[in-house]
C-alpha atoms as a PDB file:
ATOM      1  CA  UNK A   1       0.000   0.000   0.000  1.00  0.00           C
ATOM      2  CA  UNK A   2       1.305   3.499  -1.329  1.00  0.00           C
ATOM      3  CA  UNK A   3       1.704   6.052   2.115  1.00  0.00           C
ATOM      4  CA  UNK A   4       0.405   9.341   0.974  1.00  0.00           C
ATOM      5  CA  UNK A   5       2.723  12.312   2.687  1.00  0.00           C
ATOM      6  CA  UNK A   6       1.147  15.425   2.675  1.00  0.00           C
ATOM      7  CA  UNK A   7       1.956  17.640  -0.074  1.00  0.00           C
ATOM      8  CA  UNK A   8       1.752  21.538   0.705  1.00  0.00           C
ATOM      9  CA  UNK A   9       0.305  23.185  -2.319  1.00  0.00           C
ATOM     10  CA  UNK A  10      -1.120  27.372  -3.033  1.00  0.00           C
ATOM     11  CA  UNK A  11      -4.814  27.526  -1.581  1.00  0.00           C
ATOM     12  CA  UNK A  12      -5.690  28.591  -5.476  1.00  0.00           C
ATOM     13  CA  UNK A  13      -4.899  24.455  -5.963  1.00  0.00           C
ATOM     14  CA  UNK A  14      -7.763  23.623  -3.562  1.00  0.00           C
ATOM     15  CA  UNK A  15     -10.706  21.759  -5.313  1.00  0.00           C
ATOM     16  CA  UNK A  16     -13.619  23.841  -6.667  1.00  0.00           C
ATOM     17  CA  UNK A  17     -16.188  23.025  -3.382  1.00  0.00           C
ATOM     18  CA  UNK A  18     -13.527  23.443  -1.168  1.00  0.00           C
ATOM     19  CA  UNK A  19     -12.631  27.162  -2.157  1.00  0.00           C
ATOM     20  CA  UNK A  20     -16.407  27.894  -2.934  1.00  0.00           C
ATOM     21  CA  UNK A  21     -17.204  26.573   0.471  1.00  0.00           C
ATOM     22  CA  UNK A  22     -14.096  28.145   2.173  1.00  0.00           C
ATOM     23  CA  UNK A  23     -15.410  31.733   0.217  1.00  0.00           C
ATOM     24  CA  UNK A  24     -19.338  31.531   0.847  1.00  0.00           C
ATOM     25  CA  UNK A  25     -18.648  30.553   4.313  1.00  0.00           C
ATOM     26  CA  UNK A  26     -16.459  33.948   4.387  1.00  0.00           C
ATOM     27  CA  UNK A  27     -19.429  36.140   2.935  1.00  0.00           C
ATOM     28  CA  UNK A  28     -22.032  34.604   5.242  1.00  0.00           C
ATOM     29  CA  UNK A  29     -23.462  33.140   1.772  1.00  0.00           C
ATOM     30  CA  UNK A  30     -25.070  30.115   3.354  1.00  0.00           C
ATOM     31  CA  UNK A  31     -27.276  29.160   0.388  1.00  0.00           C
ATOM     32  CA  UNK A  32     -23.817  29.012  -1.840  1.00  0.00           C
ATOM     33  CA  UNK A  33     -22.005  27.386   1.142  1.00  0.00           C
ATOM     34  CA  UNK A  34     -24.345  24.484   1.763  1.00  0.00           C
ATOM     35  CA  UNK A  35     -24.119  23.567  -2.229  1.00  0.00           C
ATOM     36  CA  UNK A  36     -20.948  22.565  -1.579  1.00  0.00           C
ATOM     37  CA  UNK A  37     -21.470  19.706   0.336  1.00  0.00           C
ATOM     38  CA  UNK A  38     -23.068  16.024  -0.672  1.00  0.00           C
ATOM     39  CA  UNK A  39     -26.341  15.434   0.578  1.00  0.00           C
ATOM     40  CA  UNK A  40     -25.192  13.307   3.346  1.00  0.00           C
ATOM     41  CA  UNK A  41     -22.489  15.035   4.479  1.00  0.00           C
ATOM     42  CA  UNK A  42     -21.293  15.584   7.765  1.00  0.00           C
ATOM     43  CA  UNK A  43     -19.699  18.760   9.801  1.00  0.00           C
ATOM     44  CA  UNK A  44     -17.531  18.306  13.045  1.00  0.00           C
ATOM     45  CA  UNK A  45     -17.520  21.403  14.790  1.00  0.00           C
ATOM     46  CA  UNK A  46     -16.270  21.891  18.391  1.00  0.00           C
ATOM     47  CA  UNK A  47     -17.231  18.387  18.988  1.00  0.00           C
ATOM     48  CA  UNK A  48     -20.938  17.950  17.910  1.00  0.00           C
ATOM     49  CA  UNK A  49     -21.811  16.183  14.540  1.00  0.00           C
ATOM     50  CA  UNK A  50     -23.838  17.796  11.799  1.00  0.00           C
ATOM     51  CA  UNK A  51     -25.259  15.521   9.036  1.00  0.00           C
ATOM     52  CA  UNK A  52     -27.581  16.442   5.618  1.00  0.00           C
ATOM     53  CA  UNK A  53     -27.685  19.501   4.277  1.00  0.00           C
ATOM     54  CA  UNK A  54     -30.691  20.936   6.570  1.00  0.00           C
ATOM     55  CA  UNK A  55     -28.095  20.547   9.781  1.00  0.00           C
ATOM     56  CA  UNK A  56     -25.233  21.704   8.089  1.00  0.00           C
ATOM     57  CA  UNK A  57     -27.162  24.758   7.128  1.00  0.00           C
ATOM     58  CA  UNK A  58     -28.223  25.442  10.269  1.00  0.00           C
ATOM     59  CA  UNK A  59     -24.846  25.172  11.523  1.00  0.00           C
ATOM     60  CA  UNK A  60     -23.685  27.331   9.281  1.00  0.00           C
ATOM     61  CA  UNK A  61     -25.895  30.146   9.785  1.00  0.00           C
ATOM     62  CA  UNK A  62     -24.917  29.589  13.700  1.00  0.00           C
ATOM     63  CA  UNK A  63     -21.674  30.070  13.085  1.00  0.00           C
ATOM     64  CA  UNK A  64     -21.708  32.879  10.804  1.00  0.00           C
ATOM     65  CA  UNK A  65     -23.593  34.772  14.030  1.00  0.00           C
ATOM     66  CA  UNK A  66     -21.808  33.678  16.721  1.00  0.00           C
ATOM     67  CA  UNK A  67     -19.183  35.686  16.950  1.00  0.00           C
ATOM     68  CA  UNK A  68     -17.405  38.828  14.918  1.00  0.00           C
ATOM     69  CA  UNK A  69     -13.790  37.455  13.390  1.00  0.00           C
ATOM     70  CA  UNK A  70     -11.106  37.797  10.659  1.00  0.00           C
ATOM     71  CA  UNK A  71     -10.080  34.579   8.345  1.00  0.00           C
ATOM     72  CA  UNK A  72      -7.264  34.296   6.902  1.00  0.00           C
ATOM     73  CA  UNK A  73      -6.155  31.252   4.705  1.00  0.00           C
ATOM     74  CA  UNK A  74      -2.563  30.474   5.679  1.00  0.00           C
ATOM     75  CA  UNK A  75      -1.416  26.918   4.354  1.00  0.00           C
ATOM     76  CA  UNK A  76      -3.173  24.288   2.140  1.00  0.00           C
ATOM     77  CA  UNK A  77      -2.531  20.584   2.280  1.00  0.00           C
ATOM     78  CA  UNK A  78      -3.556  17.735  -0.639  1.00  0.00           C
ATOM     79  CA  UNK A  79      -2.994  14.648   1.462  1.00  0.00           C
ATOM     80  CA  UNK A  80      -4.461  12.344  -1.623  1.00  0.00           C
ATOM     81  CA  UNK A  81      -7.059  12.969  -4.923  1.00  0.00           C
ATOM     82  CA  UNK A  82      -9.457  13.483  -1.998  1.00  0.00           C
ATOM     83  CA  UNK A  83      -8.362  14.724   1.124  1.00  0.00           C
ATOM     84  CA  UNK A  84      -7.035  18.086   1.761  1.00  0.00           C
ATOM     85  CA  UNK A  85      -6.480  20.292   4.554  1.00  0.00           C
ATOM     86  CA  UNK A  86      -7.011  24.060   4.955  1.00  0.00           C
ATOM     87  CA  UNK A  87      -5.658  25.785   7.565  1.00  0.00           C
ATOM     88  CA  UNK A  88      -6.858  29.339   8.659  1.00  0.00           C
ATOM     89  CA  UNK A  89      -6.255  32.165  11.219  1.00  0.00           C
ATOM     90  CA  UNK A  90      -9.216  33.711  13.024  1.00  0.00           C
ATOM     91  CA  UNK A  91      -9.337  36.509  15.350  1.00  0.00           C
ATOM     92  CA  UNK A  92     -11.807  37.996  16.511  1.00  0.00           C
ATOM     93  CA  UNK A  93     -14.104  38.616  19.616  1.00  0.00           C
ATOM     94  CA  UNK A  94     -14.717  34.650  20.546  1.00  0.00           C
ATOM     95  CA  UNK A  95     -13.120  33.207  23.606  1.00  0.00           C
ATOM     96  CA  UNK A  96      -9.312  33.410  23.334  1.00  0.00           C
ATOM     97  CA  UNK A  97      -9.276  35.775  20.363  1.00  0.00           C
ATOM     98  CA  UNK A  98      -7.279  34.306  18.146  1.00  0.00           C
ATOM     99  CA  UNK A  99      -6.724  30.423  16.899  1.00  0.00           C
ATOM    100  CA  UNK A 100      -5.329  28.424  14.284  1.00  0.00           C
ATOM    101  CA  UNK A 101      -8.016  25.812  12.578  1.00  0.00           C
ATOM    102  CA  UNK A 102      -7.700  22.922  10.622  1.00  0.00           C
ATOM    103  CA  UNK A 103     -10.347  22.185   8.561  1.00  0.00           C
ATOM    104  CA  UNK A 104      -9.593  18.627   6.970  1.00  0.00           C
ATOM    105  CA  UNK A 105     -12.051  17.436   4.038  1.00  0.00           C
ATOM    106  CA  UNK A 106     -12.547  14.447   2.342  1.00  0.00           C
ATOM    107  CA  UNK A 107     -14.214  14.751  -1.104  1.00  0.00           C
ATOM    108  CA  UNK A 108     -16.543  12.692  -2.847  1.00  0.00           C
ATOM    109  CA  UNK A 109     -17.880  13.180  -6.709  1.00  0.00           C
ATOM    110  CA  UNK A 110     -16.675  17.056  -6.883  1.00  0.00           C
ATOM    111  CA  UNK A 111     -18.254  17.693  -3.538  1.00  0.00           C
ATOM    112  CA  UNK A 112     -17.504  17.970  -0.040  1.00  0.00           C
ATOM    113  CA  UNK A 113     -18.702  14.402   1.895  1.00  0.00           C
ATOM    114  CA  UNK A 114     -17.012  15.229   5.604  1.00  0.00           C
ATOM    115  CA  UNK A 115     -15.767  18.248   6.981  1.00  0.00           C
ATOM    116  CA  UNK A 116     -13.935  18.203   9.912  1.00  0.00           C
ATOM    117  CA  UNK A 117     -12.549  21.465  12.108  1.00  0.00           C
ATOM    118  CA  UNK A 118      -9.823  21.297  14.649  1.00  0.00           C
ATOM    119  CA  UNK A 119      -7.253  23.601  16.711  1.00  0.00           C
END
């Protein structure tokens, strides 16, 4: 079996739904973000499980209320043809301020299938 390393690449080399995800997400666009993701999907966020569009949308619209914060996009990974990680910089008025995020997807058909974000 072939070990995959991960292979830094520019975040312009992210897959289609991951950057139109990653840029809906960033305008609050929830009806563009949640067309990103497979029907069945499924978000891991802080520890609780989101799965179908309807949740993840409702998530998403959560999120994009919560708080007030700055993103920046500071290092993409392609671990294989369908896993990649994107890492990003928030500050903002949340607990702590500032952290560092993974958010590691795994793509199916063009689309993202799980979603999952981590310090």
């Amino acid at each position: 079996m072939m070990s995959h390393q991960p292979r830094t690449i520019t975040p312009s080399d992210l897959p289609q739904a991951i950057t139109r995800y990653l840029k809906a997400h960033q305008d609050h666009d929830t009806a563009t973000a949640v067309t990103a993701f497979t029907s069945d999907a499924i978000v891991i966020d802080e520890g609780r499980t989101y799965q179908g569009a309807p949740a993840i949308e409702q998530w998403l619209n959560r999120s994009a209320t919560e708080f007030t914060y700055t993103v920046e996009l500071t290092e993409a990974q392609q671990l294989d043809p369908t896993h990649y990680v994107a890492t990003h910089h928030l500050e903002g008025d949340f607990p702590g301020g500032s952290v560092d995020l993974r958010y590691r997807f795994v793509l199916r058909d063009n689309l993202v299938e799980r979603l999952v974000i981590e310090p």
